[in-house]
N, C-alpha and C. Protein backbone atom coordinates (compact mmCIF):
# COMPACT_ATOMS: atom_id res chain seq x y z
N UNK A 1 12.41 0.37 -6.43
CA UNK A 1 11.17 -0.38 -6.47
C UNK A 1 10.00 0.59 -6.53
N UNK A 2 9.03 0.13 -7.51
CA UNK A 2 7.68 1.29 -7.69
C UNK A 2 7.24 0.61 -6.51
N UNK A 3 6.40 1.35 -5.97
CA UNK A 3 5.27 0.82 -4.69
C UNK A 3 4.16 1.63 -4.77
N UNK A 4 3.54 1.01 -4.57
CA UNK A 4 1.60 1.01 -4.98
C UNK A 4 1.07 0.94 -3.70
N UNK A 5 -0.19 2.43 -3.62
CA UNK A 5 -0.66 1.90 -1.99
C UNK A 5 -2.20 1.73 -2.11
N UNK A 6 -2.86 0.64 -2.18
CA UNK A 6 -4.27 0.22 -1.85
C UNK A 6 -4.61 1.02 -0.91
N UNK A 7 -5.28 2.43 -0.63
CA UNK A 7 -5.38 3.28 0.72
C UNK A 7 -7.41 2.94 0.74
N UNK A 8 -7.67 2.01 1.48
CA UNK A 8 -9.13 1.83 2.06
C UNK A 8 -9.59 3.35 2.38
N UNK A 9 -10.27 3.92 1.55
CA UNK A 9 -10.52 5.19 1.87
C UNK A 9 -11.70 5.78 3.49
N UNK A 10 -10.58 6.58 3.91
CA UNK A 10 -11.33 6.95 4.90
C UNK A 10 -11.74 7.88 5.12
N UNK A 11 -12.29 8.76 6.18
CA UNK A 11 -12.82 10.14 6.34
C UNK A 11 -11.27 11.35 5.42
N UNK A 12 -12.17 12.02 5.08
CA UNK A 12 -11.73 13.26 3.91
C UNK A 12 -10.31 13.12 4.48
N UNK A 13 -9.64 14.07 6.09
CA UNK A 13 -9.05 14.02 6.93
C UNK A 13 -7.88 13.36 6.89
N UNK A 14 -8.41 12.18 6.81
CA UNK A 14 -7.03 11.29 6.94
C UNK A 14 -6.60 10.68 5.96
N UNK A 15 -7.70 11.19 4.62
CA UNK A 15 -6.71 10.35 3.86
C UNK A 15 -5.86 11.46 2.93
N UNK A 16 -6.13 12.51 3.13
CA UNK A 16 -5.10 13.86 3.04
C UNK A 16 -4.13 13.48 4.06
N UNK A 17 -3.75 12.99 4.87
CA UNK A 17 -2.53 12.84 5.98
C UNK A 17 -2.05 11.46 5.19
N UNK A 18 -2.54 10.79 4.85
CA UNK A 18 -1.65 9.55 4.18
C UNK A 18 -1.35 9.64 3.03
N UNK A 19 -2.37 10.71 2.11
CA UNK A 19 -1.59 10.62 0.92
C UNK A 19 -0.14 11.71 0.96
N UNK A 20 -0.42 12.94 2.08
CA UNK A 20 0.60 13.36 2.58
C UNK A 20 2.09 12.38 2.53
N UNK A 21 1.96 11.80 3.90
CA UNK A 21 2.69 10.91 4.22
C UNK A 21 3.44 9.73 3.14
N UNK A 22 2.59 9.29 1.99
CA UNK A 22 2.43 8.28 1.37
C UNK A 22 3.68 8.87 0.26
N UNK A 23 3.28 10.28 -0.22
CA UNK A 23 4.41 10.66 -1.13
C UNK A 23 5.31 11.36 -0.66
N UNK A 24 5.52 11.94 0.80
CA UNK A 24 6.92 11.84 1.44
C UNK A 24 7.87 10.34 1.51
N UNK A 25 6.64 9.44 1.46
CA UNK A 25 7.91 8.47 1.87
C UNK A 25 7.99 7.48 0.36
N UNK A 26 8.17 8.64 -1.06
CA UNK A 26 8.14 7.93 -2.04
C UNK A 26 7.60 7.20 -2.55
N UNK A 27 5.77 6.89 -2.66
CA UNK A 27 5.19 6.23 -2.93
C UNK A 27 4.82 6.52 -4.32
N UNK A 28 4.75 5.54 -5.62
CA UNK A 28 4.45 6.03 -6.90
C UNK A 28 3.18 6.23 -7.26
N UNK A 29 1.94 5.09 -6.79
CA UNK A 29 0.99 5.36 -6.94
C UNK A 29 -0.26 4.83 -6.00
N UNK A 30 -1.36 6.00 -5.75
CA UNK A 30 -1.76 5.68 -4.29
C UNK A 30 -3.67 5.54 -5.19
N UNK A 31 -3.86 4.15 -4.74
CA UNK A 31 -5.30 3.95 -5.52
C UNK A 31 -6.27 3.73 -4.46
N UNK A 32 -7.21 4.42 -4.42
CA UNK A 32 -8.20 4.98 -3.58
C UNK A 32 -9.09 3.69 -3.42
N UNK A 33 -9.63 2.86 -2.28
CA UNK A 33 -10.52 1.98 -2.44
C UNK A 33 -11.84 2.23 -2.06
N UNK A 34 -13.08 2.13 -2.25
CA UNK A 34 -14.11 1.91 -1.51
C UNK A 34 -14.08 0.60 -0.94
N UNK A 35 -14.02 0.73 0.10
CA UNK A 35 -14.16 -1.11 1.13
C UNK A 35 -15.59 -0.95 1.62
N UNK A 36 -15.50 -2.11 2.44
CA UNK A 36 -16.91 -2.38 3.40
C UNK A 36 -17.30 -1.57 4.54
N UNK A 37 -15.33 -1.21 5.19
CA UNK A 37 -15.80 -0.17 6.17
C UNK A 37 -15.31 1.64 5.48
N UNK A 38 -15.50 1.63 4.52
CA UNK A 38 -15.24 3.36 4.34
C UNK A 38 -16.36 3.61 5.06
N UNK A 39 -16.11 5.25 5.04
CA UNK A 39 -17.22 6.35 5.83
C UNK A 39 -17.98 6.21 4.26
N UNK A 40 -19.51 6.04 4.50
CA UNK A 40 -20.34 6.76 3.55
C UNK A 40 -20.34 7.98 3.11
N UNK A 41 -20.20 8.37 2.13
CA UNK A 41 -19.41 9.24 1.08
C UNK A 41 -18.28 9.89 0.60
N UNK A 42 -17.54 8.43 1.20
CA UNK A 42 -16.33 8.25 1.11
C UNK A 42 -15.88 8.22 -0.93
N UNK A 43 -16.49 7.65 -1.28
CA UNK A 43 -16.87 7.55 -3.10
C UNK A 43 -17.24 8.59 -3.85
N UNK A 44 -16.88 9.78 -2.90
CA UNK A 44 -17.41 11.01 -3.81
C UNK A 44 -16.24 12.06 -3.40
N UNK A 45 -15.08 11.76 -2.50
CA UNK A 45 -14.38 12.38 -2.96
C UNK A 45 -13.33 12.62 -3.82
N UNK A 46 -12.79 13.78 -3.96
CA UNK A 46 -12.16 14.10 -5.36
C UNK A 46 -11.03 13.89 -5.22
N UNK A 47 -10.18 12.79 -5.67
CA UNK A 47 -8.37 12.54 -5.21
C UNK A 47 -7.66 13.44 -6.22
N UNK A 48 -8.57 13.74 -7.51
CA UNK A 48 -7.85 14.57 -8.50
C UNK A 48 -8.24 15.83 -8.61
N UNK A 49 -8.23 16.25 -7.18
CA UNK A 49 -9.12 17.74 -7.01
C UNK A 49 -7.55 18.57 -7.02
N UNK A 50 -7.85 19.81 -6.66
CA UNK A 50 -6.44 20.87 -6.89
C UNK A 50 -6.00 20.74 -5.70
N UNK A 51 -6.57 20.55 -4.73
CA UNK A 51 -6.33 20.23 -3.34
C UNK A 51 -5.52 19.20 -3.02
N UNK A 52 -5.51 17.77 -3.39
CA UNK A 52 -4.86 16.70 -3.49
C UNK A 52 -3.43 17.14 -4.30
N UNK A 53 -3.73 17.60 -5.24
CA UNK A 53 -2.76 17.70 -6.23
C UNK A 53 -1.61 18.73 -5.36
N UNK A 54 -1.97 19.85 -4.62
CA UNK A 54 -0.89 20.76 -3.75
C UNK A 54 -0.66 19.80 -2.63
N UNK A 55 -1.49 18.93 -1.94
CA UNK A 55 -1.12 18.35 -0.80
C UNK A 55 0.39 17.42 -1.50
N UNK A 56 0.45 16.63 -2.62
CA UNK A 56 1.59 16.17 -3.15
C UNK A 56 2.24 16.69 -2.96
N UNK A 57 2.34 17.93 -3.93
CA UNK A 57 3.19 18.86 -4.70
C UNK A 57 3.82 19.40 -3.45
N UNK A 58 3.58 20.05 -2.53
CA UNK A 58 4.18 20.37 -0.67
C UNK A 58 4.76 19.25 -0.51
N UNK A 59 4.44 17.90 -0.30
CA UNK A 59 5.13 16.72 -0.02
C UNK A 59 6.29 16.98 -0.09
N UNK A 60 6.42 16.33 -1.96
CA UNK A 60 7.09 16.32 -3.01
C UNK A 60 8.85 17.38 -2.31
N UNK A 61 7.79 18.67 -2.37
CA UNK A 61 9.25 19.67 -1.69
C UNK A 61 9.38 19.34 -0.72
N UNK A 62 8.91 19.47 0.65
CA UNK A 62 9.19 18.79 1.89
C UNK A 62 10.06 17.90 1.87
N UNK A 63 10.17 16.77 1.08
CA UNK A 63 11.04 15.23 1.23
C UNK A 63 11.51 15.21 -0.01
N UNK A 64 11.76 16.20 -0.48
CA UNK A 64 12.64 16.23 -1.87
C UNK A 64 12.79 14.97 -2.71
N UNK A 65 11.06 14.35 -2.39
CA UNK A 65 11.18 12.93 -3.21
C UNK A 65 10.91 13.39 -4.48
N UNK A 66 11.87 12.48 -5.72
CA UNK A 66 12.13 12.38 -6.92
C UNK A 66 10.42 11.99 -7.65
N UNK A 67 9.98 10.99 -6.71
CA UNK A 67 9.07 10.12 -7.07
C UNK A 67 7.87 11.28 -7.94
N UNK A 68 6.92 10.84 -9.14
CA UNK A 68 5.98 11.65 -9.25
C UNK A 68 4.73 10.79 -8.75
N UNK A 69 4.59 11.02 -7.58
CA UNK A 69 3.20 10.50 -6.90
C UNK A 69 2.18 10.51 -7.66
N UNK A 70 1.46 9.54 -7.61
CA UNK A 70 -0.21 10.00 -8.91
C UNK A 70 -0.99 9.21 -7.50
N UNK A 71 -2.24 9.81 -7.69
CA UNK A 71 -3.75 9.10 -6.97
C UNK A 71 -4.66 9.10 -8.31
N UNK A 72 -5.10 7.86 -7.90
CA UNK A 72 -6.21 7.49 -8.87
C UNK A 72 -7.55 7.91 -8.76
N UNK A 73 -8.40 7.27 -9.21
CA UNK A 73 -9.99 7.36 -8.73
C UNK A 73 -10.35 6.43 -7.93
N UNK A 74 -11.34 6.67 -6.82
CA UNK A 74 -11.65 5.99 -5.95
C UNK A 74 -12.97 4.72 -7.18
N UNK A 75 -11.89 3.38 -6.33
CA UNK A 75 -12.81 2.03 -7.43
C UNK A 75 -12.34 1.12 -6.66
N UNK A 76 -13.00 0.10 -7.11
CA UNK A 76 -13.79 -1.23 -5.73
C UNK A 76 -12.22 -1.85 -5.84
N UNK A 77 -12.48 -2.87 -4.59
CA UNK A 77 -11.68 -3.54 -4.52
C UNK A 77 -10.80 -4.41 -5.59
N UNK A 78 -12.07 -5.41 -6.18
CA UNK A 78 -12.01 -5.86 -7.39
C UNK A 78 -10.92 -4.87 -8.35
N UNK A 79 -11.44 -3.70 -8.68
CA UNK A 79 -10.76 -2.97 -9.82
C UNK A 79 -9.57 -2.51 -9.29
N UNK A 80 -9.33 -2.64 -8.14
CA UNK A 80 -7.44 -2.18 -7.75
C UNK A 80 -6.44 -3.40 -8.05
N UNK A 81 -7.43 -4.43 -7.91
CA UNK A 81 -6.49 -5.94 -7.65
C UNK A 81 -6.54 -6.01 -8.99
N UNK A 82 -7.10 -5.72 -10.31
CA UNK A 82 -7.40 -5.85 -11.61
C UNK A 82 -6.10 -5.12 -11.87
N UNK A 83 -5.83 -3.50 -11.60
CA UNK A 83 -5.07 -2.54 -12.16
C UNK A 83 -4.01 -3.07 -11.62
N UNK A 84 -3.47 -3.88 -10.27
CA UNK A 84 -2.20 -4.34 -9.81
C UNK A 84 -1.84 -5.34 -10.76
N UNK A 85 -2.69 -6.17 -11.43
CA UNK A 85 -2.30 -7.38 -11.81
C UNK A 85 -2.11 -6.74 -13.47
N UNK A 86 -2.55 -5.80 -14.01
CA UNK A 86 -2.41 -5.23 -15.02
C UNK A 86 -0.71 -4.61 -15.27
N UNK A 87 -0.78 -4.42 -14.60
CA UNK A 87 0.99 -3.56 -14.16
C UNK A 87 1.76 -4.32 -13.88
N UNK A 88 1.38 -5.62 -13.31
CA UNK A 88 2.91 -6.50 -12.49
C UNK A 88 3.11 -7.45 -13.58
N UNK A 89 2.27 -7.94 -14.49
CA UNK A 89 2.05 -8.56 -15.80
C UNK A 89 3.17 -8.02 -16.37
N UNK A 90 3.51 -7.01 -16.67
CA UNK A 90 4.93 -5.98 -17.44
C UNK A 90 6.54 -6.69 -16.65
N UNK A 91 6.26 -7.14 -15.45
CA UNK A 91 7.33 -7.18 -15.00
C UNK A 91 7.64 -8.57 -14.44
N UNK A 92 6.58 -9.65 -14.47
CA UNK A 92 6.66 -10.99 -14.20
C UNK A 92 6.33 -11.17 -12.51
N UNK A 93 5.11 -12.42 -12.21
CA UNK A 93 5.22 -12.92 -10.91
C UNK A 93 6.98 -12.39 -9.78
N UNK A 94 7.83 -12.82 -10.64
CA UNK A 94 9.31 -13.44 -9.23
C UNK A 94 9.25 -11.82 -9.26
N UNK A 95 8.98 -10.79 -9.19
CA UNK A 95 9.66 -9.42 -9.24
C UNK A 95 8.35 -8.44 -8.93
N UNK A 96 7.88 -9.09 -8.27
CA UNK A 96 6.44 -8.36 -7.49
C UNK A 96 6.10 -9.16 -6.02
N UNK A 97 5.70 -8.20 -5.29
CA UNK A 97 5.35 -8.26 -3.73
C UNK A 97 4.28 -7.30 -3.63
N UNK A 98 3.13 -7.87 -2.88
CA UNK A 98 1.72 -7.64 -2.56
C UNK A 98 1.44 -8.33 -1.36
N UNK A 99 0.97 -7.19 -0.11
CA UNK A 99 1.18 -7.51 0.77
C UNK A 99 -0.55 -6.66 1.70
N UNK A 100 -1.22 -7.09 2.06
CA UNK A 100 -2.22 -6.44 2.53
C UNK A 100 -2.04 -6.10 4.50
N UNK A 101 -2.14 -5.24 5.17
CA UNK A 101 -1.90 -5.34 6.58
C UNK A 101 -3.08 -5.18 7.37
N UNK A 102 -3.34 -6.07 8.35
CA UNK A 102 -4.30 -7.06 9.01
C UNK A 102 -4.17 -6.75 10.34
N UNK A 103 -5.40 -6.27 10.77
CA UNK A 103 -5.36 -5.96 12.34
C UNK A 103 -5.29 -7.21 13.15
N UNK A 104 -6.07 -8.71 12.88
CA UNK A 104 -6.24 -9.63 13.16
C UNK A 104 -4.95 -10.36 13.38
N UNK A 105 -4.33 -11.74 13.74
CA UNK A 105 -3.53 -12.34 13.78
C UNK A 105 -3.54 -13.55 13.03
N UNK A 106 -4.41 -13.83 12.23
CA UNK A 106 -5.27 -14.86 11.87
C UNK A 106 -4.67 -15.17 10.16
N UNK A 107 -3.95 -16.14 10.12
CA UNK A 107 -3.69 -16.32 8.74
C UNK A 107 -2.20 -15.28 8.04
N UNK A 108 -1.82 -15.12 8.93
CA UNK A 108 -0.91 -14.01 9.02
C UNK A 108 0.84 -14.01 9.16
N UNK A 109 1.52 -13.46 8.51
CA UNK A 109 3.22 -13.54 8.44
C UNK A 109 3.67 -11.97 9.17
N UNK A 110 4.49 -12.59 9.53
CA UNK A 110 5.79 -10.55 9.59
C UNK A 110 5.86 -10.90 8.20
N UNK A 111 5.97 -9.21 7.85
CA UNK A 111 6.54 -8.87 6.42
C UNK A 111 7.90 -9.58 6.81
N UNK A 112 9.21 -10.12 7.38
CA UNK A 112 9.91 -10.38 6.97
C UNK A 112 9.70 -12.08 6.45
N UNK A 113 8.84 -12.79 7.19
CA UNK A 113 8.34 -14.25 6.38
C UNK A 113 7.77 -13.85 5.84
N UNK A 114 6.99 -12.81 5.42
CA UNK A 114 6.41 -12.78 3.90
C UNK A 114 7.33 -12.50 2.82
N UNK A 115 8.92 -11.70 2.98
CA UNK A 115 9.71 -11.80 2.06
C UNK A 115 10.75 -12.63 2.13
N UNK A 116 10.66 -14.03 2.96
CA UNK A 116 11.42 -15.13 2.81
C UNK A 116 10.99 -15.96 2.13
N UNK A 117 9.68 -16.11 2.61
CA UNK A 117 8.71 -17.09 1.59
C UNK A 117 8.39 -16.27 0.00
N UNK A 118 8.74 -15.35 -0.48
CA UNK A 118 8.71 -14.78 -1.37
C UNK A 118 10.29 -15.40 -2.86
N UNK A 119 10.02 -15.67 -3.64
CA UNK A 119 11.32 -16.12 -4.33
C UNK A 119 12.55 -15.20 -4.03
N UNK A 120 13.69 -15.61 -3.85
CA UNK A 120 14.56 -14.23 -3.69
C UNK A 120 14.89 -13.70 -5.40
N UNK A 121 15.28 -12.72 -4.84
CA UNK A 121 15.48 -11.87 -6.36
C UNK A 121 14.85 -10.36 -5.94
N UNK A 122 15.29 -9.26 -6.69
CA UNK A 122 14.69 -8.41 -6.72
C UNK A 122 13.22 -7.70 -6.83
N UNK A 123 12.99 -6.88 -6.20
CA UNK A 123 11.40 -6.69 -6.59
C UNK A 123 11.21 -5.11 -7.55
N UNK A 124 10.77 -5.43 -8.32
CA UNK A 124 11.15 -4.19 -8.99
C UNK A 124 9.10 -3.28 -8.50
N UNK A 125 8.24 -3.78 -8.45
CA UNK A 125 6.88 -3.39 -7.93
C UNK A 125 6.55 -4.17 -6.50
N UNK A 126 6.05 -3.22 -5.87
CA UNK A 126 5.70 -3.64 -4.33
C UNK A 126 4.29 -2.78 -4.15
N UNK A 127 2.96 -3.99 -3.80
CA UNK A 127 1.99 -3.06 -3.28
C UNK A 127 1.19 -3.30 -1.91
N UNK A 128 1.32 -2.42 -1.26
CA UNK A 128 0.82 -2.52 0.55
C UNK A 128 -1.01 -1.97 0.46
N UNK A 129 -1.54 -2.73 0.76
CA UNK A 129 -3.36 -2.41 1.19
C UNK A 129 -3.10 -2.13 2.44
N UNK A 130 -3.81 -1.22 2.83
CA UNK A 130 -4.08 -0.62 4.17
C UNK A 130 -5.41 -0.38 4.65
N UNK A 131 -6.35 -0.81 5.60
CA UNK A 131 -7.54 -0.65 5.65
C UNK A 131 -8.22 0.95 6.49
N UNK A 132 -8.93 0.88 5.92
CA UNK A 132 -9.79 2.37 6.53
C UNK A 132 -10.21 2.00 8.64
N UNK A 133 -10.48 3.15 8.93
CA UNK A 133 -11.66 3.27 10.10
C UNK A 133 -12.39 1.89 10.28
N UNK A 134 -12.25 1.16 11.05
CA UNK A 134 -12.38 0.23 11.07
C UNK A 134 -11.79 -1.10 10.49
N UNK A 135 -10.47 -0.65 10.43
CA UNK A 135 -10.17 -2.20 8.97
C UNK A 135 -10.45 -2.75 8.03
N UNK A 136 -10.43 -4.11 7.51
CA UNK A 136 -10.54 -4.78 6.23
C UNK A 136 -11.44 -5.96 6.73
N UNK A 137 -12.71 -6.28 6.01
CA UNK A 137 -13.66 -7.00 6.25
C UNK A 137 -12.75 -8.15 5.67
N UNK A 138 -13.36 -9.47 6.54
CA UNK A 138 -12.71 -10.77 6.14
C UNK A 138 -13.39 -11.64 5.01
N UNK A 139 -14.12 -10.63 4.11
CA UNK A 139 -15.03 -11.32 2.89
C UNK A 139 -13.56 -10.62 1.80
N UNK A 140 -12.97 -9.26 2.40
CA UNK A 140 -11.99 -8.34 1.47
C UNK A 140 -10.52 -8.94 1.82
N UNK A 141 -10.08 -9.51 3.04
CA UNK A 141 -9.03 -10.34 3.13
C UNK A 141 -8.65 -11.13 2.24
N UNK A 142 -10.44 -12.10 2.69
CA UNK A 142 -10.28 -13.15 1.84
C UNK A 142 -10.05 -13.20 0.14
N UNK A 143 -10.60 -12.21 -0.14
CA UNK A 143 -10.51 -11.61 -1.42
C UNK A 143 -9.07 -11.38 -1.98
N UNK A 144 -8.19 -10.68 -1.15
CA UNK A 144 -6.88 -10.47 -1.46
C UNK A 144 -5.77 -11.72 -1.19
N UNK A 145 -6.08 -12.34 -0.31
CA UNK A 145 -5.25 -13.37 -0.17
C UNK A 145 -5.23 -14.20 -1.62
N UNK A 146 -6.74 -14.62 -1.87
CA UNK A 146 -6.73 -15.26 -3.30
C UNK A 146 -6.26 -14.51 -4.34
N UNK A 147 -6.25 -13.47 -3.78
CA UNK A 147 -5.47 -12.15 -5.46
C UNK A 147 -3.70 -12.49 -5.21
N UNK A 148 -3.39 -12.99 -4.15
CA UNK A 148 -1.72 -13.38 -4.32
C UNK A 148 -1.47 -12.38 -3.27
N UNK A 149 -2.04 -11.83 -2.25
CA UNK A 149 -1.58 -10.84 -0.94
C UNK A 149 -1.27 -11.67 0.31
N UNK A 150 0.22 -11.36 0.65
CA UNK A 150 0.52 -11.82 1.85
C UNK A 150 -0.27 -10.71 2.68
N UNK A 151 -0.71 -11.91 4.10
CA UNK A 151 -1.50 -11.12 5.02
C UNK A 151 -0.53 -10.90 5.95
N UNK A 152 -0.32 -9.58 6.51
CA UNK A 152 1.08 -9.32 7.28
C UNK A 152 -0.02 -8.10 8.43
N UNK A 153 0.60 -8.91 9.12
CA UNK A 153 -0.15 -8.47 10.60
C UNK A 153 1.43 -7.87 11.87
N UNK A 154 1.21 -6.53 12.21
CA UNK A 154 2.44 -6.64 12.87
C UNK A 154 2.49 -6.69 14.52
N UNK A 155 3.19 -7.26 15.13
CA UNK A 155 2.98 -6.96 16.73
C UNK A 155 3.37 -6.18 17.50
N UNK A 156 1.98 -4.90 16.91
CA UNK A 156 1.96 -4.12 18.25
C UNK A 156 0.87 -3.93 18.17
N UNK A 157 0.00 -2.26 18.77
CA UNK A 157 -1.00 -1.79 19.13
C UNK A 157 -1.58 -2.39 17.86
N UNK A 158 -2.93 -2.22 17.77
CA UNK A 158 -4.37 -1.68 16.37
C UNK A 158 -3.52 -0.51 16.72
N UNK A 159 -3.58 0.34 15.08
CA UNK A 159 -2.99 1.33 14.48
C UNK A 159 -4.38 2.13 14.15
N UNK A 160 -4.14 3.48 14.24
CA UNK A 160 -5.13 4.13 13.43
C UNK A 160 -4.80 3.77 11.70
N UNK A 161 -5.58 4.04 10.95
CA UNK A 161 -5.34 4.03 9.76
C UNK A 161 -4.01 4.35 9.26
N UNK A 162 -4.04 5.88 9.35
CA UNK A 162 -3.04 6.68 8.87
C UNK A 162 -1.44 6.09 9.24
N UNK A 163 -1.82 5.79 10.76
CA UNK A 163 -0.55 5.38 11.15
C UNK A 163 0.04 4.22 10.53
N UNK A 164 -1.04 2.81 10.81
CA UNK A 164 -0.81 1.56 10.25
C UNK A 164 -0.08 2.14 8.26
N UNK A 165 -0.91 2.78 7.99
CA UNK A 165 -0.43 2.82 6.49
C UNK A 165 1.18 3.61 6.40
N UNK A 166 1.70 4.52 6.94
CA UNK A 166 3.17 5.01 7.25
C UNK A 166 3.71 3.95 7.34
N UNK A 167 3.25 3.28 8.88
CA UNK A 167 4.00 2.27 9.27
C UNK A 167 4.69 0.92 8.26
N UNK A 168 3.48 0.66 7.81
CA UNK A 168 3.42 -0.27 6.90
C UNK A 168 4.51 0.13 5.26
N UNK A 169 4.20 1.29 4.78
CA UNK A 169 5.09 2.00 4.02
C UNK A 169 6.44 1.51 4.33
N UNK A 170 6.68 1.54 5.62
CA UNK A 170 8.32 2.14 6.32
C UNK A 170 9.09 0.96 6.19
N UNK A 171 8.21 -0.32 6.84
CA UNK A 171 8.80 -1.77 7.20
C UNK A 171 8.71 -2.19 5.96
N UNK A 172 8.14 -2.12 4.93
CA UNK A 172 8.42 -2.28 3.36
C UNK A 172 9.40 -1.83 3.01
N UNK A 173 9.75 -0.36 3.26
CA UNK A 173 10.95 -0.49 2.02
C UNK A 173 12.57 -1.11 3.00
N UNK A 174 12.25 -0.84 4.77
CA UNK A 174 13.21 -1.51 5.35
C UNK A 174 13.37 -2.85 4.71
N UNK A 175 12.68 -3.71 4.58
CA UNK A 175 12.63 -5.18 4.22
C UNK A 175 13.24 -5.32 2.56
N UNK A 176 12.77 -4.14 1.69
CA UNK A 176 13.38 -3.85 0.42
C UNK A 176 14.42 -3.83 0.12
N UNK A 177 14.66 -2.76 1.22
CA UNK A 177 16.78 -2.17 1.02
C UNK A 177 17.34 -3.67 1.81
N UNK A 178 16.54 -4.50 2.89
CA UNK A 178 17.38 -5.62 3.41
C UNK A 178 17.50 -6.75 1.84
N UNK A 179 16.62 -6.89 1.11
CA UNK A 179 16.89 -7.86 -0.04
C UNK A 179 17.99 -7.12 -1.44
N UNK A 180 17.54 -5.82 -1.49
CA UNK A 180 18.43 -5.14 -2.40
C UNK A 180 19.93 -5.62 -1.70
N UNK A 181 20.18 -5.19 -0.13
CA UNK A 181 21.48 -5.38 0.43
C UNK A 181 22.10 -6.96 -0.21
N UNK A 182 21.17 -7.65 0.25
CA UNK A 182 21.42 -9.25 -0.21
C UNK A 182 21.82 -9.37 -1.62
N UNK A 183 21.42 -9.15 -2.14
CA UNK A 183 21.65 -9.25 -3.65
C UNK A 183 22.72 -8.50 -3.86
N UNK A 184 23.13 -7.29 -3.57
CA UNK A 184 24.85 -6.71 -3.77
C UNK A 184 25.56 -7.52 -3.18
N UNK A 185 25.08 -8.44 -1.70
CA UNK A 185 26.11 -8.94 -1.89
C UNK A 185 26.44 -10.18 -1.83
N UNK A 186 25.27 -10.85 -2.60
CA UNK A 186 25.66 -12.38 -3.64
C UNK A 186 26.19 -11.60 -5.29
N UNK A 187 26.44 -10.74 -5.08
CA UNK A 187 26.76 -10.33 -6.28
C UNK A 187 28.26 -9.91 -6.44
């Protein structure tokens, strides 16, 4: 499964630790957002700087992932949910999962009712939003929910960013390999 990470861009800092993190744990492509709560001048940094590009490339060896990680340019909300829907178009609604994670409780599934209520079948694209320093404003929720994002809220602590976004990574592809399992063996 390709997986796509909506990363709400946050201070310089951490989002070098998630895009770290993001292509250790096989992520294909990590698209930079400006939200409501980024840090102000958060939109001016460089994801396609040489810097980003070795922070991969170390990954990459570290976790001997196959994957070739790409980061995009940091662009609005609007234009990530545009480029998701541009890409999942190739592969049809039943075979895509979009899933945004929600500090709130409000309107909200476990990723595993979000992939029950999901058609069964394989997912060949999966994309997780993760919110910055402060979370995801509920004008940008609301925004994604209507873009087709399950709101998946999990029960435990508020997460720092970085963490929530690993985390969130992890219980995705667990929930992945549990439907891949299913399907070998209705098969």
């Amino acid at each position: 499964t390709e997986i796509w990470l909506f990363m709400f861009v946050p201070k310089s800092s951490r989002a070098e630790i998630i895009v770290r993190q993001a292509t250790e744990c096989g992520v294909f492509r990590i698209i930079p957002v400006q939200s409501d709560f980024s840090s102000s001048g958060s939109e001016k940094i460089n994801f396609k700087s040489e810097r980003f590009s070795r922070i991969i490339k170390e990954a990459r060896q570290q976790s001997g992932s196959l994957v070739q990680t790409e980061v995009g340019e940091c662009v609005s909300l609007e234009r990530a949910v545009s480029l998701w829907r541009d890409e999942t178009e190739k592969v049809g609604a039943e075979s895509v999962f979009s899933a945004v994670l929600y500090e709130r409780n409000e309107q909200s599934v476990t990723m595993r009712g979000a992939f029950n209520r999901k058609k069964k079948g394989p997912v060949k694209k999966a994309c997780i939003a993760c919110g910055s320093e402060g979370g995801i404003s509920p004008n940008e929720i609301a925004f994604l929910k209507a873009s087709g994002f399950e709101i998946i809220h999990f029960d435990t602590n508020i997460l720092r960013c970085e963490t929530a976004c690993l985390y969130g990574i992890a219980v995705l592809q667990a929930e992945l390999a549990e439907v891949e399992r299913e399907e070998n063996e209705q098969n």
